[in-house]
C-alpha atoms as a PDB file:
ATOM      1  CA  UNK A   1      63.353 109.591 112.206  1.00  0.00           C
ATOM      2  CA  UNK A   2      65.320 107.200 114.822  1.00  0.00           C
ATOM      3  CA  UNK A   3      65.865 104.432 112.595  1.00  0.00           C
ATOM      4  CA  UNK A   4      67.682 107.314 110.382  1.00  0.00           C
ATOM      5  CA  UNK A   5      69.759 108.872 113.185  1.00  0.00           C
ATOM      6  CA  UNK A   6      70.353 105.237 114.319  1.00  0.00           C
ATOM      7  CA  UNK A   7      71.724 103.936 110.848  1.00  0.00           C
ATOM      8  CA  UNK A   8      74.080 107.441 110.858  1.00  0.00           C
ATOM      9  CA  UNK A   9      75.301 106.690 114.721  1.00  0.00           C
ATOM     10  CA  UNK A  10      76.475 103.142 113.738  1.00  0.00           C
ATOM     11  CA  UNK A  11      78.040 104.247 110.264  1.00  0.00           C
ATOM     12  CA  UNK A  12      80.032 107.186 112.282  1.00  0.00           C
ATOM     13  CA  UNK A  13      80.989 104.813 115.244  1.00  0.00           C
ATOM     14  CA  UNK A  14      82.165 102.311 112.564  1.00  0.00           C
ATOM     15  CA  UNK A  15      84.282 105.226 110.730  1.00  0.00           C
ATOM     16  CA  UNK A  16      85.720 105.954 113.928  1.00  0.00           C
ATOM     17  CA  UNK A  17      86.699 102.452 115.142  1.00  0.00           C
ATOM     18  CA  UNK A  18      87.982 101.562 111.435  1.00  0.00           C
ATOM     19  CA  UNK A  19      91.059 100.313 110.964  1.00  0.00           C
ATOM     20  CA  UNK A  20      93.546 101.872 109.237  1.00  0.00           C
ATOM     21  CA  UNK A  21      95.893  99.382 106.760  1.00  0.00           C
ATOM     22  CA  UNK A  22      99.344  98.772 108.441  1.00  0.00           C
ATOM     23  CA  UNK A  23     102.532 100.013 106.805  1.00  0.00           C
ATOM     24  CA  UNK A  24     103.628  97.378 104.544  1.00  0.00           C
ATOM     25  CA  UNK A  25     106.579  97.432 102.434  1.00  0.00           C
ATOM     26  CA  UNK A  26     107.471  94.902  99.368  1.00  0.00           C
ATOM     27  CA  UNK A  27     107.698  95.293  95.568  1.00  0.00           C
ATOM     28  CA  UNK A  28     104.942  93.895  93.007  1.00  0.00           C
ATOM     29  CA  UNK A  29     105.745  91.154  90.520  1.00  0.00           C
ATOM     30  CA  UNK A  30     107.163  93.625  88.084  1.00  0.00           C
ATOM     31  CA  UNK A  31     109.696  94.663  90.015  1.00  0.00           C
ATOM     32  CA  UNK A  32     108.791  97.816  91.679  1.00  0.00           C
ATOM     33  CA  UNK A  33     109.188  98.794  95.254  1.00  0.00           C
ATOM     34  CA  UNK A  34     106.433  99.991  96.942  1.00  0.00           C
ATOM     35  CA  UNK A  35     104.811 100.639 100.024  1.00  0.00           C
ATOM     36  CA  UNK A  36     100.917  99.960 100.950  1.00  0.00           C
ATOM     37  CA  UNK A  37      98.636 102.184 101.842  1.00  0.00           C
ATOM     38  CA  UNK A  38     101.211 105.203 100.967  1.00  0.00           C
ATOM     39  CA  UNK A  39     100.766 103.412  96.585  1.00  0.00           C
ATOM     40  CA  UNK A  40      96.919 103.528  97.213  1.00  0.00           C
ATOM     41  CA  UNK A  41      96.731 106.905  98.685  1.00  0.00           C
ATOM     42  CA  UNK A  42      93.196 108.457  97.147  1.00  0.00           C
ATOM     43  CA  UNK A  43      91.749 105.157  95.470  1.00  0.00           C
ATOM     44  CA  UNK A  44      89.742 102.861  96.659  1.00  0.00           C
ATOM     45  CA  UNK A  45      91.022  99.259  96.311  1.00  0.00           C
ATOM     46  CA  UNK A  46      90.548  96.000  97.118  1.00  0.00           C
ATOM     47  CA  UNK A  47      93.641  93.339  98.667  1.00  0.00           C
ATOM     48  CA  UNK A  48      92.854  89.801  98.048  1.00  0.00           C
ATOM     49  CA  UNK A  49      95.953  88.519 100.341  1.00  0.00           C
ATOM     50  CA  UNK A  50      97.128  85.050 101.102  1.00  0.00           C
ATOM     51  CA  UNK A  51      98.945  84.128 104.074  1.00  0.00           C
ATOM     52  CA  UNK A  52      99.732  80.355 103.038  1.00  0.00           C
ATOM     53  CA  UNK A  53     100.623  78.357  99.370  1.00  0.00           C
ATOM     54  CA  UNK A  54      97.479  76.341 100.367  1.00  0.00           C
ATOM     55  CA  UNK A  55      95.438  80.116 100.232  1.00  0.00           C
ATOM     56  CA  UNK A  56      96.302  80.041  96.181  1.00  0.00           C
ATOM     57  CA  UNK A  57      93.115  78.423  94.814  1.00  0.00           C
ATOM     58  CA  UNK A  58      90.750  80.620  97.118  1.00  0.00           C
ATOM     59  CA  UNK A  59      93.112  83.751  95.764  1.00  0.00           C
ATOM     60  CA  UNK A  60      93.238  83.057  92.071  1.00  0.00           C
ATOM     61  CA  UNK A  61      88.984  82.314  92.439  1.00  0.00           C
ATOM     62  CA  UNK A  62      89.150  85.384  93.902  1.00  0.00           C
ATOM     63  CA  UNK A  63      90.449  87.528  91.200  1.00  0.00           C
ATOM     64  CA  UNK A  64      88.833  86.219  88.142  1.00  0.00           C
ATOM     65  CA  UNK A  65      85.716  86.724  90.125  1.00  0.00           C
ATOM     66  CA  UNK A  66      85.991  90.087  90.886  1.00  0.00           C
ATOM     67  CA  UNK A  67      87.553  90.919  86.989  1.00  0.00           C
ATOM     68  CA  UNK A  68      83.962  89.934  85.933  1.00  0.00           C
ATOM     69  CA  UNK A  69      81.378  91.262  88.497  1.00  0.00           C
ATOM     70  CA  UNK A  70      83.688  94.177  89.635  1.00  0.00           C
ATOM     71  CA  UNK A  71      85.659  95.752  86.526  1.00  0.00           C
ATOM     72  CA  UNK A  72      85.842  98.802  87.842  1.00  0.00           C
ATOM     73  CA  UNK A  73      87.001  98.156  90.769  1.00  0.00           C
ATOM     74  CA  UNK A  74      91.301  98.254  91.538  1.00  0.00           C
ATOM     75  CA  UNK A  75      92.268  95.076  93.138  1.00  0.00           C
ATOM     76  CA  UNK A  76      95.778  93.905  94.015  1.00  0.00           C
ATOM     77  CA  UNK A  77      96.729  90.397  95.196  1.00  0.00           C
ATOM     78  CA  UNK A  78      99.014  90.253  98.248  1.00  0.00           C
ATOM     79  CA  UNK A  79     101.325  87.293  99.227  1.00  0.00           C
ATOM     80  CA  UNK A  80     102.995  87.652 102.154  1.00  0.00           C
ATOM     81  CA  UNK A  81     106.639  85.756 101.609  1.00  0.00           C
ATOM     82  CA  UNK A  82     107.669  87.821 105.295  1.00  0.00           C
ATOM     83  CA  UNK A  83     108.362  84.451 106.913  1.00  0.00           C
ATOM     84  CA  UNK A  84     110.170  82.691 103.368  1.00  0.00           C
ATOM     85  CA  UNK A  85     113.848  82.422 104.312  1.00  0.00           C
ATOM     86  CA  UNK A  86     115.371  84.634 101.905  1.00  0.00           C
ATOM     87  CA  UNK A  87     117.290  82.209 100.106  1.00  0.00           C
ATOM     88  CA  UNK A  88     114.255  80.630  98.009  1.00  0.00           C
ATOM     89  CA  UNK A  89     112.308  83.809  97.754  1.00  0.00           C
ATOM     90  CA  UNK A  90     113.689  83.959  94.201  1.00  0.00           C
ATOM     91  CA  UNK A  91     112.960  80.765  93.163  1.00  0.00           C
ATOM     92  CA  UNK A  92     109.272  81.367  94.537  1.00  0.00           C
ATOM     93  CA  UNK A  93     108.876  84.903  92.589  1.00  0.00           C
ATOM     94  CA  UNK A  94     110.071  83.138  89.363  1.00  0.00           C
ATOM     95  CA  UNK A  95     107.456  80.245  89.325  1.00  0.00           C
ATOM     96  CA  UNK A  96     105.167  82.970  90.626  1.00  0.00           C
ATOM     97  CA  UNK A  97     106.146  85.559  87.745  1.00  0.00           C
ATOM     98  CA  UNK A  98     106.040  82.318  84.751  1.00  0.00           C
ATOM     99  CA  UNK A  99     102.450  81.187  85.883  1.00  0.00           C
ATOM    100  CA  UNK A 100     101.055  84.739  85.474  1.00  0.00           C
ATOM    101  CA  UNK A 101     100.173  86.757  82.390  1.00  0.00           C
ATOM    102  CA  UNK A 102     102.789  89.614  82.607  1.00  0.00           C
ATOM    103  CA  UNK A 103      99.454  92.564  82.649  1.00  0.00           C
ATOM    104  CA  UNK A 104      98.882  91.140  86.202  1.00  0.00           C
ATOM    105  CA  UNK A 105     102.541  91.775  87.407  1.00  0.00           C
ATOM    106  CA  UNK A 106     101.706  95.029  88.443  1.00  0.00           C
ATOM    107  CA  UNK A 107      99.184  94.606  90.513  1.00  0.00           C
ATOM    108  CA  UNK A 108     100.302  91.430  92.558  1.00  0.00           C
ATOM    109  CA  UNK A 109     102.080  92.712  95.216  1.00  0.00           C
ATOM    110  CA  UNK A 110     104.876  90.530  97.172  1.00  0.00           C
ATOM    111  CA  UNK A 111     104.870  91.420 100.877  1.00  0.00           C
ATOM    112  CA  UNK A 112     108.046  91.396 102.888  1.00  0.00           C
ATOM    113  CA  UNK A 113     107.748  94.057 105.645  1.00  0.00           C
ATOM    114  CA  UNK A 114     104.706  94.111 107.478  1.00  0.00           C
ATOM    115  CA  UNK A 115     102.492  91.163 108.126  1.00  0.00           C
ATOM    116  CA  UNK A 116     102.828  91.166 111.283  1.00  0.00           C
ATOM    117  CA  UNK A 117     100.739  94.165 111.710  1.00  0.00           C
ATOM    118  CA  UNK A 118      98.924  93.088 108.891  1.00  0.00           C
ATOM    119  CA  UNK A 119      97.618  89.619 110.556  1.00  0.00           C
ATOM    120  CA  UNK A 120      95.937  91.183 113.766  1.00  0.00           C
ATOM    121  CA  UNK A 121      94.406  93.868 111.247  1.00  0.00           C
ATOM    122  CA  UNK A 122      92.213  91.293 109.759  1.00  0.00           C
ATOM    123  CA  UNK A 123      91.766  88.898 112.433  1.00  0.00           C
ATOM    124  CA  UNK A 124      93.788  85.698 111.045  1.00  0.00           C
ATOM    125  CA  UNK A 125      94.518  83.261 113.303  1.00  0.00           C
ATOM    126  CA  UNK A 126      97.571  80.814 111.715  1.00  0.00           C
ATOM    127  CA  UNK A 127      96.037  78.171 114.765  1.00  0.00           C
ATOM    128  CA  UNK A 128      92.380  78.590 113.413  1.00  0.00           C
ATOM    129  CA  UNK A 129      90.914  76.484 110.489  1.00  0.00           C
ATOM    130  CA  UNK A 130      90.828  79.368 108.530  1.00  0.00           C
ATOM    131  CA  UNK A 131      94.180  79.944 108.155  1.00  0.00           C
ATOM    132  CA  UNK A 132      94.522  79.127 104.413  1.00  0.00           C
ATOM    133  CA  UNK A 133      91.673  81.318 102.937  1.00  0.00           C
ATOM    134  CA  UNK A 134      91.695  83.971 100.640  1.00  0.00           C
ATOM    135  CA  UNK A 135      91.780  87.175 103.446  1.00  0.00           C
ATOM    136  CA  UNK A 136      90.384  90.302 101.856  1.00  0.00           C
ATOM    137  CA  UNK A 137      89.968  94.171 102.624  1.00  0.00           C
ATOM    138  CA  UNK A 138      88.846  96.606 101.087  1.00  0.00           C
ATOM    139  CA  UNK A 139      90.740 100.142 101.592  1.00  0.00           C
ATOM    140  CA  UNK A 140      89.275 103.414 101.248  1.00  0.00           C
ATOM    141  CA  UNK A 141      91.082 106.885  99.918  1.00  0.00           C
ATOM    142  CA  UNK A 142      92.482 107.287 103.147  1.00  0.00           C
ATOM    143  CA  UNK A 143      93.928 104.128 103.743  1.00  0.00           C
ATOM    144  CA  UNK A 144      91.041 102.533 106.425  1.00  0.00           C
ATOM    145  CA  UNK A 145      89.921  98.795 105.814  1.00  0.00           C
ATOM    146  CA  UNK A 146      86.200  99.536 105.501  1.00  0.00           C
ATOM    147  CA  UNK A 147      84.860  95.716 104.337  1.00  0.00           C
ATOM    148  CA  UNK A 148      86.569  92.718 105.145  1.00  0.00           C
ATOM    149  CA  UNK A 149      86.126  89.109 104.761  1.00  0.00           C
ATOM    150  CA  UNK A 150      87.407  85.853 104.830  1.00  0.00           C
ATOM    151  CA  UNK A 151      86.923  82.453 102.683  1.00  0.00           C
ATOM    152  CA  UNK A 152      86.296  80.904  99.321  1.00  0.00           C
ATOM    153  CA  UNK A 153      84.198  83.030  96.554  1.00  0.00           C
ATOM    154  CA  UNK A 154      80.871  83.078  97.688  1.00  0.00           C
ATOM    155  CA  UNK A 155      77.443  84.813  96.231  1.00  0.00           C
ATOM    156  CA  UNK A 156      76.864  86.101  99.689  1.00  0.00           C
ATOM    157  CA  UNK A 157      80.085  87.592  99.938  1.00  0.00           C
ATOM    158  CA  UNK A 158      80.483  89.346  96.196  1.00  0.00           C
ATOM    159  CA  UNK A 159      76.467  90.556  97.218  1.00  0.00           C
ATOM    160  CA  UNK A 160      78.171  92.077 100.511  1.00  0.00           C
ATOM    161  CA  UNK A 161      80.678  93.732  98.790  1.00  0.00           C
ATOM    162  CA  UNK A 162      79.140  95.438  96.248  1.00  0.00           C
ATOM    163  CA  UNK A 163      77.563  98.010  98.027  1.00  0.00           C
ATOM    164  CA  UNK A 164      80.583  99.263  99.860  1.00  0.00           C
ATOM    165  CA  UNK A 165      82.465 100.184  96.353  1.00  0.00           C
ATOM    166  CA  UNK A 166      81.833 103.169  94.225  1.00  0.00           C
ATOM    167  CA  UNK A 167      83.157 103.615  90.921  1.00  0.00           C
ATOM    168  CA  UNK A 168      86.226 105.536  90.284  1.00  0.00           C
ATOM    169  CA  UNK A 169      85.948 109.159  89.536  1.00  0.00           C
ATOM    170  CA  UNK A 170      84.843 110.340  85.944  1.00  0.00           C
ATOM    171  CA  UNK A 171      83.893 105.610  85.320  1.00  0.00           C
ATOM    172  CA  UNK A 172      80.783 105.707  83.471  1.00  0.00           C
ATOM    173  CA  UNK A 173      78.609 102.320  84.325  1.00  0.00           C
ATOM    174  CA  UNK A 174      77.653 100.139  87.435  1.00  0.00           C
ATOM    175  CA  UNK A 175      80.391  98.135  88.956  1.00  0.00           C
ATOM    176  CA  UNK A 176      79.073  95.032  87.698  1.00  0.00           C
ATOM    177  CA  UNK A 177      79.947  96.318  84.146  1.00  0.00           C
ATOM    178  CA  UNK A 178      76.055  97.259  82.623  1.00  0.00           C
ATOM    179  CA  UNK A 179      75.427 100.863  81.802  1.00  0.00           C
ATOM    180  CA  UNK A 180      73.544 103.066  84.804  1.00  0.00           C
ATOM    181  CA  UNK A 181      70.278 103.945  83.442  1.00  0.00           C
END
């Protein structure tokens, strides 16, 4: 019986102490402006978000990973341009926009307003090592980060994730695409 009431004190002190996603304001690929967590409000989703150019090939890994093991699952990549002078933020959302297959538009989201609050959130240091990995978080309904992690694609790290996503409402299936018995 303690190990149970032990496993419930942690997950409620963890709910409690769980950060909730800054305010951050931008537009995706497309073209639309939005607002994060206010777009997500209700679904779970997952923000694969890089703070440097030199964060791209950890990113893109990323995100064809997680289209295969996690179909289900809503993911949106983040770039913060905050710090871009505004001048060349054009040029840098039209190589962006020609390397992409247009489907994907929608869900890459360019972040202008925000990452400041958005850095502390998940711990990046731009002095640390770390500073150009892929930095992801995974957002509940209510806008809380409940799983974070950063680095390159990793078996430990998809293995870690999985348990903390459920499928979306009315999705028939596992998250890792094979039927549920």
């Amino acid at each position: 019986m303690k190990p149970v009431l032990l496993t419930f004190a942690l997950a409620l002190a963890f709910h409690l102490t769980a950060a909730t996603l800054p305010n951050l304001e931008g537009e995706t690929l497309a073209g639309s402006k939005l607002s994060l967590p206010t777009a997500l409000k209700g679904k779970t989703a997952l923000l694969v978000i890089g703070f440097s150019k030199d964060s791209q090939k950890q990113t893109e890994a990323w995100g064809k990973r997680l289209k295969t093991e996690l179909p289900t699952l809503e993911v949106w990549s983040v770039v913060d341009l905050e710090a871009a002078p505004r001048l060349i933020r054009p040029m840098i959302l039209r190589a962006m926009r020609s390397s992409m297959p247009k489907p994907q538009h929608d869900h890459f989201f360019i972040l202008t307003k925000g990452g400041k609050t958005l850095r502390p959130a998940l711990a990046y240091d731009s002095r640390a090592p770390q500073n150009d990995d892929a930095y992801l978080a995974l957002i509940d309904p209510t806008g809380d980060i409940t799983w974070q992690f950063h680095g390159p694609v990793s078996e430990a790290a998809v293995t870690a994730l999985r348990p903390n996503v459920r499928p979306p409402e009315g999705a028939r299936g596992s998250l890792s695409g094979s039927p549920v018995p």
